[in-house]
Protein backbone atom coordinates (compact mmCIF):
# COMPACT_ATOMS: atom_id res chain seq x y z
CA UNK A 1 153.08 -61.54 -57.65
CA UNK A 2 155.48 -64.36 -57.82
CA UNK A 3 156.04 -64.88 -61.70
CA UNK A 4 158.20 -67.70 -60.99
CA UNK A 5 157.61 -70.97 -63.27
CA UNK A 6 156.38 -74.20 -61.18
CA UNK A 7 157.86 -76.83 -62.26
CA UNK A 8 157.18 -80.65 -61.30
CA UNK A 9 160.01 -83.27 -61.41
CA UNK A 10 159.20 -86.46 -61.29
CA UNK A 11 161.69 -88.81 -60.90
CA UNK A 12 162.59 -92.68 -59.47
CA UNK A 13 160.24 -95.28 -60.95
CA UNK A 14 159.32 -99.07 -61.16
CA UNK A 15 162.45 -99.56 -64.07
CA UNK A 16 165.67 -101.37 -63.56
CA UNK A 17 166.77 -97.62 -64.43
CA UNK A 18 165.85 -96.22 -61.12
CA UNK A 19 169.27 -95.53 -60.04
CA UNK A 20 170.47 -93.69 -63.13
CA UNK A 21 166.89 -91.78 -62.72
CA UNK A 22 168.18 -90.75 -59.43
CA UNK A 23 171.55 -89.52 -60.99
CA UNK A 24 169.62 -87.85 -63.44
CA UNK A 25 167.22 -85.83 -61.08
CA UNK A 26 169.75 -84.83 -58.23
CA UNK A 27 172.22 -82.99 -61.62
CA UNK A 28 169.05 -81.33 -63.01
CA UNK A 29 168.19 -79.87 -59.56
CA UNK A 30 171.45 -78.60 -59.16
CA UNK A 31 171.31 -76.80 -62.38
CA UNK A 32 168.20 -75.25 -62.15
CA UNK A 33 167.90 -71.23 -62.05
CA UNK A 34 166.33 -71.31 -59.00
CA UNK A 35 165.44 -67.44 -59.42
CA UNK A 36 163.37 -68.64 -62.08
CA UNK A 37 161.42 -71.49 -61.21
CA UNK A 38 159.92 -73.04 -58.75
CA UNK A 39 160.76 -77.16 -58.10
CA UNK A 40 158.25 -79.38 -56.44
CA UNK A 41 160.30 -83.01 -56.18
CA UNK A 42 157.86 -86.15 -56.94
CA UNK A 43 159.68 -89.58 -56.18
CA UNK A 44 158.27 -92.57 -57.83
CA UNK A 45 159.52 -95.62 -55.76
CA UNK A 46 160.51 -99.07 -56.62
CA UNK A 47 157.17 -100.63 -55.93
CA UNK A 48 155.42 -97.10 -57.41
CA UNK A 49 154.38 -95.13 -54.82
CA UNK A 50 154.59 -91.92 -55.48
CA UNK A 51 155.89 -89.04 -52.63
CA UNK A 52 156.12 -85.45 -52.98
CA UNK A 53 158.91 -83.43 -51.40
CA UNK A 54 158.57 -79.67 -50.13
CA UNK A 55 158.93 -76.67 -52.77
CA UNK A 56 163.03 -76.89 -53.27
CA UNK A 57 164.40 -73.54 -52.12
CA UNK A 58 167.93 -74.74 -53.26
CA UNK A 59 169.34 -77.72 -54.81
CA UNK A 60 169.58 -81.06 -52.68
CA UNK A 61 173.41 -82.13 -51.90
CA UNK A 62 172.91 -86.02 -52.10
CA UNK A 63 170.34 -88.67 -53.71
CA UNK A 64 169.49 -89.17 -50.28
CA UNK A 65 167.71 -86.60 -50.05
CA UNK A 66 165.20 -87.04 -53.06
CA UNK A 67 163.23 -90.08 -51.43
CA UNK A 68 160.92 -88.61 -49.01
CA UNK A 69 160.64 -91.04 -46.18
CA UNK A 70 156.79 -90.79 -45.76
CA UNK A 71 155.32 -88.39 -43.16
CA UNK A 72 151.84 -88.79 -41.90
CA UNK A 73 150.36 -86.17 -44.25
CA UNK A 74 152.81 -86.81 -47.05
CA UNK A 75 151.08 -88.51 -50.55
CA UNK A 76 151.90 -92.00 -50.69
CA UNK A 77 149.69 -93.37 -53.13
CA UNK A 78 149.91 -96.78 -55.57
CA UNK A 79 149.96 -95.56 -58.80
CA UNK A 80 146.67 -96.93 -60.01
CA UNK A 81 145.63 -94.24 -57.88
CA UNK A 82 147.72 -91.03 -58.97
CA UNK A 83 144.96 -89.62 -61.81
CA UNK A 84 143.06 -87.50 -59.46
CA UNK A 85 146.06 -86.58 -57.64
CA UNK A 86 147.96 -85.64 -60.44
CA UNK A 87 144.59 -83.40 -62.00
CA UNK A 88 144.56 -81.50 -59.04
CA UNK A 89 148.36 -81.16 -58.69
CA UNK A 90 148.12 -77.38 -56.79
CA UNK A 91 146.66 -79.53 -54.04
CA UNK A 92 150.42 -81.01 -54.22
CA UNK A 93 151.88 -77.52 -53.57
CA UNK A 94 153.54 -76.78 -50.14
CA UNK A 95 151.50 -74.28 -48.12
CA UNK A 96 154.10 -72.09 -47.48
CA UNK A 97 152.39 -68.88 -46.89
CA UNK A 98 151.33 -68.05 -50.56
CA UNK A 99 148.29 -68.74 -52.75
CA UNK A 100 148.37 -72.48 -53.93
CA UNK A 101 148.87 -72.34 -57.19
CA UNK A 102 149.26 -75.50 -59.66
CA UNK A 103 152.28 -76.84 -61.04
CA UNK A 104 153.21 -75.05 -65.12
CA UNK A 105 155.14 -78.25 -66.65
CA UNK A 106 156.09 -81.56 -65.24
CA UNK A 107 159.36 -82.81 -66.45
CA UNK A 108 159.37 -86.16 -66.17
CA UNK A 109 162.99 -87.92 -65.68
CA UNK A 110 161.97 -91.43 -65.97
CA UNK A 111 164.46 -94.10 -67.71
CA UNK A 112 162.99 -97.22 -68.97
CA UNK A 113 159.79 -99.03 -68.74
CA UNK A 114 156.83 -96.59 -67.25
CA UNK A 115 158.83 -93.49 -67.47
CA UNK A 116 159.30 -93.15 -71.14
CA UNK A 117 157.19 -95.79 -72.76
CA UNK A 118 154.12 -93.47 -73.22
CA UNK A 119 152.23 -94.43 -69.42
CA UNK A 120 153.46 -91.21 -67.23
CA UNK A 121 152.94 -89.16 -70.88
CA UNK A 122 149.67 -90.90 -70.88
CA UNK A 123 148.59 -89.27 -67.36
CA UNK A 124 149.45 -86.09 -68.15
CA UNK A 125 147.66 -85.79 -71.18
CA UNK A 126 145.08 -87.09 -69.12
CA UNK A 127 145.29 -84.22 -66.76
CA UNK A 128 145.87 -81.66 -69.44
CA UNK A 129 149.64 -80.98 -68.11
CA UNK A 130 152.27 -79.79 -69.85
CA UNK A 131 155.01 -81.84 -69.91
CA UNK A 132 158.84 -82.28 -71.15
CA UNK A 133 159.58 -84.48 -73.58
CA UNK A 134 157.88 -87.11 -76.06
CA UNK A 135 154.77 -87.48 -76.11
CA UNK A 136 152.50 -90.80 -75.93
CA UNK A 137 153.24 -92.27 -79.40
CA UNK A 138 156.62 -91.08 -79.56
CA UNK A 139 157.45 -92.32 -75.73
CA UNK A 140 156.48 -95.66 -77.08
CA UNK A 141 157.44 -95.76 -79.98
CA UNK A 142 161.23 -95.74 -78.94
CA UNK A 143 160.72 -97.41 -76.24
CA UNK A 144 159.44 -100.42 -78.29
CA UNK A 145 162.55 -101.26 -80.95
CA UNK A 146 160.37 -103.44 -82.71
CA UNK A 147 157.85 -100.98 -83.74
CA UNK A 148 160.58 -98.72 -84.06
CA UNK A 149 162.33 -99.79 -86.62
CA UNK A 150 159.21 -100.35 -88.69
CA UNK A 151 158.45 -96.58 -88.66
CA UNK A 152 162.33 -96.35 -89.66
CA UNK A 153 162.03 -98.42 -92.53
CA UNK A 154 158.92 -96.34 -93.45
CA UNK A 155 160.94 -93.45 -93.58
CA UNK A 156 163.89 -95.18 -95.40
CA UNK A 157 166.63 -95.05 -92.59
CA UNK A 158 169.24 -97.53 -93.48
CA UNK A 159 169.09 -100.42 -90.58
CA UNK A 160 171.19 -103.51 -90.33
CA UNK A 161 169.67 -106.45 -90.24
CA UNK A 162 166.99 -108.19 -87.97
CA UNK A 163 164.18 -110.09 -86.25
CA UNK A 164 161.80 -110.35 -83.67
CA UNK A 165 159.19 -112.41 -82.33
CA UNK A 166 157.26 -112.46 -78.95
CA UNK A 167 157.56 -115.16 -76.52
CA UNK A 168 154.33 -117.05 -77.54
CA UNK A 169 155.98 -117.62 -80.94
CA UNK A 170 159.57 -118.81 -79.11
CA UNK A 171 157.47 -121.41 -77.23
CA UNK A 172 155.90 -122.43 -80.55
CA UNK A 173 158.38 -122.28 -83.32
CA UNK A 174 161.80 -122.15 -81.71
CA UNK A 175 163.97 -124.19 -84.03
CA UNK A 176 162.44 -122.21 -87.27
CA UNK A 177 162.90 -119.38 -85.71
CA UNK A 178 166.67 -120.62 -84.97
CA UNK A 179 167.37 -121.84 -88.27
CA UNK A 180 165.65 -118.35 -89.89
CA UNK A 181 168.30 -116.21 -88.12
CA UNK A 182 171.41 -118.37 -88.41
CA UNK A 183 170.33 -117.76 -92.40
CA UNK A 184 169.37 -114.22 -92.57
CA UNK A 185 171.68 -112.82 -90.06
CA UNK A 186 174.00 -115.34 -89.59
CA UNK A 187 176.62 -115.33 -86.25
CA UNK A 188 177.98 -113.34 -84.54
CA UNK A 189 174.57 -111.27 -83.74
CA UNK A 190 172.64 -109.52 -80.90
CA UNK A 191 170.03 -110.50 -79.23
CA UNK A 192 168.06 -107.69 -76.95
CA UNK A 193 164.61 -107.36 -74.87
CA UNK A 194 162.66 -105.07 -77.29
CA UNK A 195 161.26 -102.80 -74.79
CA UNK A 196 163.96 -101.90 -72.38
CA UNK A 197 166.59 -99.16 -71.74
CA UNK A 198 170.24 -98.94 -70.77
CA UNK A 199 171.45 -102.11 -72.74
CA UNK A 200 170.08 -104.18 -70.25
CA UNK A 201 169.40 -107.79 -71.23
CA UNK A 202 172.10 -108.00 -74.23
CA UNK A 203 173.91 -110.40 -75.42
CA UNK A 204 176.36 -111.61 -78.09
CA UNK A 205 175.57 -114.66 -79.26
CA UNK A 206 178.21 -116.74 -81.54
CA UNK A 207 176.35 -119.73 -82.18
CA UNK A 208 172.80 -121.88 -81.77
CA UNK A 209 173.34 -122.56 -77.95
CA UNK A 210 174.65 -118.71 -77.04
CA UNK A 211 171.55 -117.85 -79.08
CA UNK A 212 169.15 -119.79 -77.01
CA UNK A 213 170.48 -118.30 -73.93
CA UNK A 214 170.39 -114.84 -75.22
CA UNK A 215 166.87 -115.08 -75.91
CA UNK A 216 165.85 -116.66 -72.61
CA UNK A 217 167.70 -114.11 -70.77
CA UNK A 218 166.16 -111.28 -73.25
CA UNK A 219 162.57 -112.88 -72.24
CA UNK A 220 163.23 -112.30 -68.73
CA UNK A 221 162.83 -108.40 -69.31
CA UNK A 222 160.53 -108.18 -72.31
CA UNK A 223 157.90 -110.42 -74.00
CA UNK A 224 159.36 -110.05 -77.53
CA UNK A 225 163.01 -110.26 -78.73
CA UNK A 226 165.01 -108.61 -81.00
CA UNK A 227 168.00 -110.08 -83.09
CA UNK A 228 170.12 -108.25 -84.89
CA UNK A 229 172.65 -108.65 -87.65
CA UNK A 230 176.46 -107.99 -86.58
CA UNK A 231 178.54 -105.09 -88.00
CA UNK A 232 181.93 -104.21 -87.49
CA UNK A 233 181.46 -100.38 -86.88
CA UNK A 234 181.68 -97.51 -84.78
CA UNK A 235 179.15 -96.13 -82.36
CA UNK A 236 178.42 -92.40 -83.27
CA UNK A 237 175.48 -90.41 -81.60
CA UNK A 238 173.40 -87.64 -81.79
CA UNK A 239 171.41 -85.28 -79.87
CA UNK A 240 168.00 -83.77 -81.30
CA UNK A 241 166.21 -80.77 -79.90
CA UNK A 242 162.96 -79.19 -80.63
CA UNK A 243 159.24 -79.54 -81.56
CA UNK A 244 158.11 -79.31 -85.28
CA UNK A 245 161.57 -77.66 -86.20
CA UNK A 246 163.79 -80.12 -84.62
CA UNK A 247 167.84 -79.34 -84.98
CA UNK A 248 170.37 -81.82 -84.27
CA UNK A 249 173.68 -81.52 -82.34
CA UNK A 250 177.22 -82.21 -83.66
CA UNK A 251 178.25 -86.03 -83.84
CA UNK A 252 179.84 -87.74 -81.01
CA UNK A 253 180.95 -90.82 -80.61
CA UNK A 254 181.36 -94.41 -78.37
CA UNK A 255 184.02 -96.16 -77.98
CA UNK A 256 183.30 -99.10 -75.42
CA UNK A 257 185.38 -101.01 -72.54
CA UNK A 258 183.38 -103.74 -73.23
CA UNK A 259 182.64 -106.02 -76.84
CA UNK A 260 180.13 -104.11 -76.98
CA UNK A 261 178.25 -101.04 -75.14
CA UNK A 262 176.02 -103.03 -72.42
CA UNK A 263 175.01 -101.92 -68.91
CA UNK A 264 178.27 -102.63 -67.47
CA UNK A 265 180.59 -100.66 -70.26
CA UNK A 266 177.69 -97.19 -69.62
CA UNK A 267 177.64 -96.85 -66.10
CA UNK A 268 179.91 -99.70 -63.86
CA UNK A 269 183.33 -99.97 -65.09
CA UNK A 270 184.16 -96.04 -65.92
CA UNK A 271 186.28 -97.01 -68.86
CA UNK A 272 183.99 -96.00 -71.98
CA UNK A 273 184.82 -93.53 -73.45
CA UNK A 274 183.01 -90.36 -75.28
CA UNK A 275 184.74 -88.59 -78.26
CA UNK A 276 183.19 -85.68 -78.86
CA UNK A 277 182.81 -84.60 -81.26
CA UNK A 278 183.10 -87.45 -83.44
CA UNK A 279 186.30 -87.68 -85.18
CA UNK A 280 184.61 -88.27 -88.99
CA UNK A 281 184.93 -86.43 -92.03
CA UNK A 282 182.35 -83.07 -92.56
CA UNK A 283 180.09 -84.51 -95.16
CA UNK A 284 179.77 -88.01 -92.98
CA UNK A 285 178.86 -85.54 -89.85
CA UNK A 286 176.63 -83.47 -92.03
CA UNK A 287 174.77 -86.63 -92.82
CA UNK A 288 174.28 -88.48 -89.76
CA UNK A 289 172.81 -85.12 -88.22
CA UNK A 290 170.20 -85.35 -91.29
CA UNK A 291 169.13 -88.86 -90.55
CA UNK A 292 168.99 -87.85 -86.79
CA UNK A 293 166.54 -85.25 -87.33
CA UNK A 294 164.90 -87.79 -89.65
CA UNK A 295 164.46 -90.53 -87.12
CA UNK A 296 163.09 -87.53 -84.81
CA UNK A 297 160.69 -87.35 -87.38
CA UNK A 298 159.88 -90.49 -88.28
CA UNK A 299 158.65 -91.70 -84.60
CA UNK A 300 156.79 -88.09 -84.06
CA UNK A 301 159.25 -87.02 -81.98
CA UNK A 302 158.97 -83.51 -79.65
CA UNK A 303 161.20 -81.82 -76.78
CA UNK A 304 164.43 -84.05 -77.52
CA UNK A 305 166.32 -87.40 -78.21
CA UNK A 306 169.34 -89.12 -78.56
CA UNK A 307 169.69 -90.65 -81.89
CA UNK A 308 172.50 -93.61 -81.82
CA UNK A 309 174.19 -95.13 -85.23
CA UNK A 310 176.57 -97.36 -86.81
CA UNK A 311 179.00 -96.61 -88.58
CA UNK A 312 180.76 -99.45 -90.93
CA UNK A 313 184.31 -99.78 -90.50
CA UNK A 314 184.76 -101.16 -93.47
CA UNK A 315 182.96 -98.49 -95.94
CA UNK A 316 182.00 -96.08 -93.81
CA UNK A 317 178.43 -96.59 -94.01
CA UNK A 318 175.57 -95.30 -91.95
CA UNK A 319 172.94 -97.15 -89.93
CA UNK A 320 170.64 -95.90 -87.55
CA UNK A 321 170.53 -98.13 -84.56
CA UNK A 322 168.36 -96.51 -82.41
CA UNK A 323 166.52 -93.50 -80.80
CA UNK A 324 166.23 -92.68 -77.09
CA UNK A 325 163.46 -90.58 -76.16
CA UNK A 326 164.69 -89.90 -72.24
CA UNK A 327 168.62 -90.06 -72.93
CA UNK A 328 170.87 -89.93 -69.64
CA UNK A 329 170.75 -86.31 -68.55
CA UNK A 330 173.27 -85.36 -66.09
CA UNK A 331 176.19 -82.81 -66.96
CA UNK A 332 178.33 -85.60 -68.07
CA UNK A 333 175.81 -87.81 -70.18
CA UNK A 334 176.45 -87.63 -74.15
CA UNK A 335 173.04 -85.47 -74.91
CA UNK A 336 173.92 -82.45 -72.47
CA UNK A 337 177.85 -83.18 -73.65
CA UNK A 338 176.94 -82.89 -77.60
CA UNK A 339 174.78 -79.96 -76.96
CA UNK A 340 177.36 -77.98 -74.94
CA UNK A 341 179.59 -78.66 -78.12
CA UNK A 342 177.75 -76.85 -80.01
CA UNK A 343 177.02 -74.00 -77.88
CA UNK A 344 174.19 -74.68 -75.74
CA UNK A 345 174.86 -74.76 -71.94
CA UNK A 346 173.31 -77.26 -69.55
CA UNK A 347 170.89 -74.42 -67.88
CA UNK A 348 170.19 -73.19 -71.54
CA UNK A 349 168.99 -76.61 -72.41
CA UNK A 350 166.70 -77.16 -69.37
CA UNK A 351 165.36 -73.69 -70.45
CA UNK A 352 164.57 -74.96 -73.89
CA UNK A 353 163.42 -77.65 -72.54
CA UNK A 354 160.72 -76.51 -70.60
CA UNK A 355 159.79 -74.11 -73.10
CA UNK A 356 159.06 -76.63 -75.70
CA UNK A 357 156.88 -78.51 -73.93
CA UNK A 358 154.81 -75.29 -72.68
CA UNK A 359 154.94 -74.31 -76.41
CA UNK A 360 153.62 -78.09 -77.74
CA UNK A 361 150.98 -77.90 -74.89
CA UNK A 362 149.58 -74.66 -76.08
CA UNK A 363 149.09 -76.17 -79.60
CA UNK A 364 147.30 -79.08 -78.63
CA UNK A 365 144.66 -76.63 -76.48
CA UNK A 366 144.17 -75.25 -80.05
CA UNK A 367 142.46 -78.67 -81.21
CA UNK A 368 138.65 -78.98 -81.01
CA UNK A 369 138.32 -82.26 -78.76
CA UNK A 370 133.89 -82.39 -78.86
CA UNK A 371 133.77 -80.84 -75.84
């Protein structure tokens, strides 16, 4: 009897992240146990179809090889369409000789905008599949920086200052809204698309025209805008793990080839660095860790995140910036990096992983849903 976990990973997707998704899923294949589980590839593509590969009897040795060029009986449906399909995902499973049987967990590796906003969550729960990761709320949640940082306040996590408004309200109100930040946040300050990964969309804006332009570029990515108050500081991270008992990594830090750390400083130009861990005094790591498990917290978080700070030059201060709920994921991203700090191996965290989200699934079965 083959006791061997089936695992779905889904990977691609409509985001500006597809790329990096693609990074993502081709370093998790390769460091699968593949005397463990079992892999069944599902490539989301730019235009969301979705395409499922052959059970992986070994890891793939390029991106390349993750698309799936469609074959006449290969699953190529829009992804208004994917509910039944994904309910009945042992249909999905190669016949290669043994009983179908349906997938265990899906991991999803999704960056960005429906991959970890709460819509692929959303069909699994759907289909009553276990899955890695945050769930609905939590997937948008922090995907959604707006709404974020109103559950951080709520839980009284230090946040520099900001605002945000939608685009209906820039089209109404622009020069309050103008003259409202120049006075609460004053310049320099950030401007970013509020639902959107991978720094994409921000800018630094050091006066009233930069500002305009910021915003109009943030609008082209998001329908409401954040702005952000300056600080002088240091970008420290940290990684989160876990369900209801969430632990949190050691510190690491950021230090960016750019002004600041945008899409071009994480993954074009190579000359960002990662300092890990964090060169800051014990009592400063000890407390960044709590607010990280805090912010975990605070947005209902399960499986893992990345939770990103500031830390004030001047006084040493701490700020939460941030949480990711689908941080980058390959060997050398800062979540596996901080992990493998502090003792947990890349394999040993796709374990846990998977384990988690078997572990949150079986809870929820526990609930009494009127049925």
């Amino acid at each position: 009897m083959n006791s061997k976990v089936r695992v779905g990973l889904v990977y691609g997707g409509r985001s500006g992240e597809h790329e990096v998704s693609l990074q993502t899923a081709l370093a998790v294949l390769k460091a699968f146990d593949y005397g463990k589980y079992e892999l069944i590839p599902f490539y989301i593509t730019k235009t969301g179809q979705w395409r499922s590969g052959p059970k992986l009897e070994a890891p793939p040795a390029a991106i390349a090889e993750l698309r799936f060029e469609p074959e006449p009986d290969a699953i190529d449906a829009p992804s208004d369409a994917m509910l039944p399909v994904v309910r009945g995902m042992s249909e999905l499973a190669p016949a290669d000789g043994e009983a179908q049987r349906p997938i265990d967990v899906m991991f999803p590796l999704l960056h960005g905008t429906f991959g970890e906003d709460g819509t692929i969550q959303g069909l699994f729960e759907m289909a009553n599949l276990p899955y890695v990761g945050a769930g609905v709320l939590a997937s948008a949640v922090g995907m959604d920086k707006a709404f974020m940082k109103t559950m951080f306040a709520q839980a009284g996590l230090p946040q520099v200052g900001y605002r945000f408004f939608t685009r209906f309200q820039w089209e109404k109100e622009r020069e309050a809204l103008l003259a409202n930040i120049e006075a609460s946040l004053k310049y320099p300050c950030f401007v970013k698309p509020a639902n959107l990964g991978s720094s994409v969309g921000i800018s630094k804006a050091r006066n009233r025209e930069e500002l305009a332009d910021a915003v109009s570029t943030a609008l082209r990515y998001d329908r409401k805008v954040i702005v952000e108050e300056f600080v002088d500081a240091r970008e420290i991270e940290v990684s989160v793990l876990g369900n209801d008992e969430p632990r949190a990594s050691v510190p690491g830090e950021i230090v960016s080839s750019n002004d600041f750390y945008d899409y071009n400083a994480k993954y074009i130009d190579g000359k960002s660095a990662m300092v890990i861990p964090a060169e800051i005094d014990p009592d400063a790591a000890a407390a960044v860790r709590e607010m990280a498990v805090k912010a975990f917290r605070a947005i209902d978080g399960s499986g893992l995140c990345r939770a990103d700070f500031f830390m004030r030059r001047s006084d040493g201060r701490l700020f939460i910036n941030e949480v990711n709920t689908m941080p980058g994921f390959t060997p050398f991203s800062m979540y596996p990096l901080l992990w493998q700090e502090s003792g947990v191996s890349y394999r040993e965290l796709l374990d846990t992983l998977i384990e988690l989200a078997i572990e949150r699934h079986g809870e929820r079965q526990k609930l009494d849903y009127g049925g």
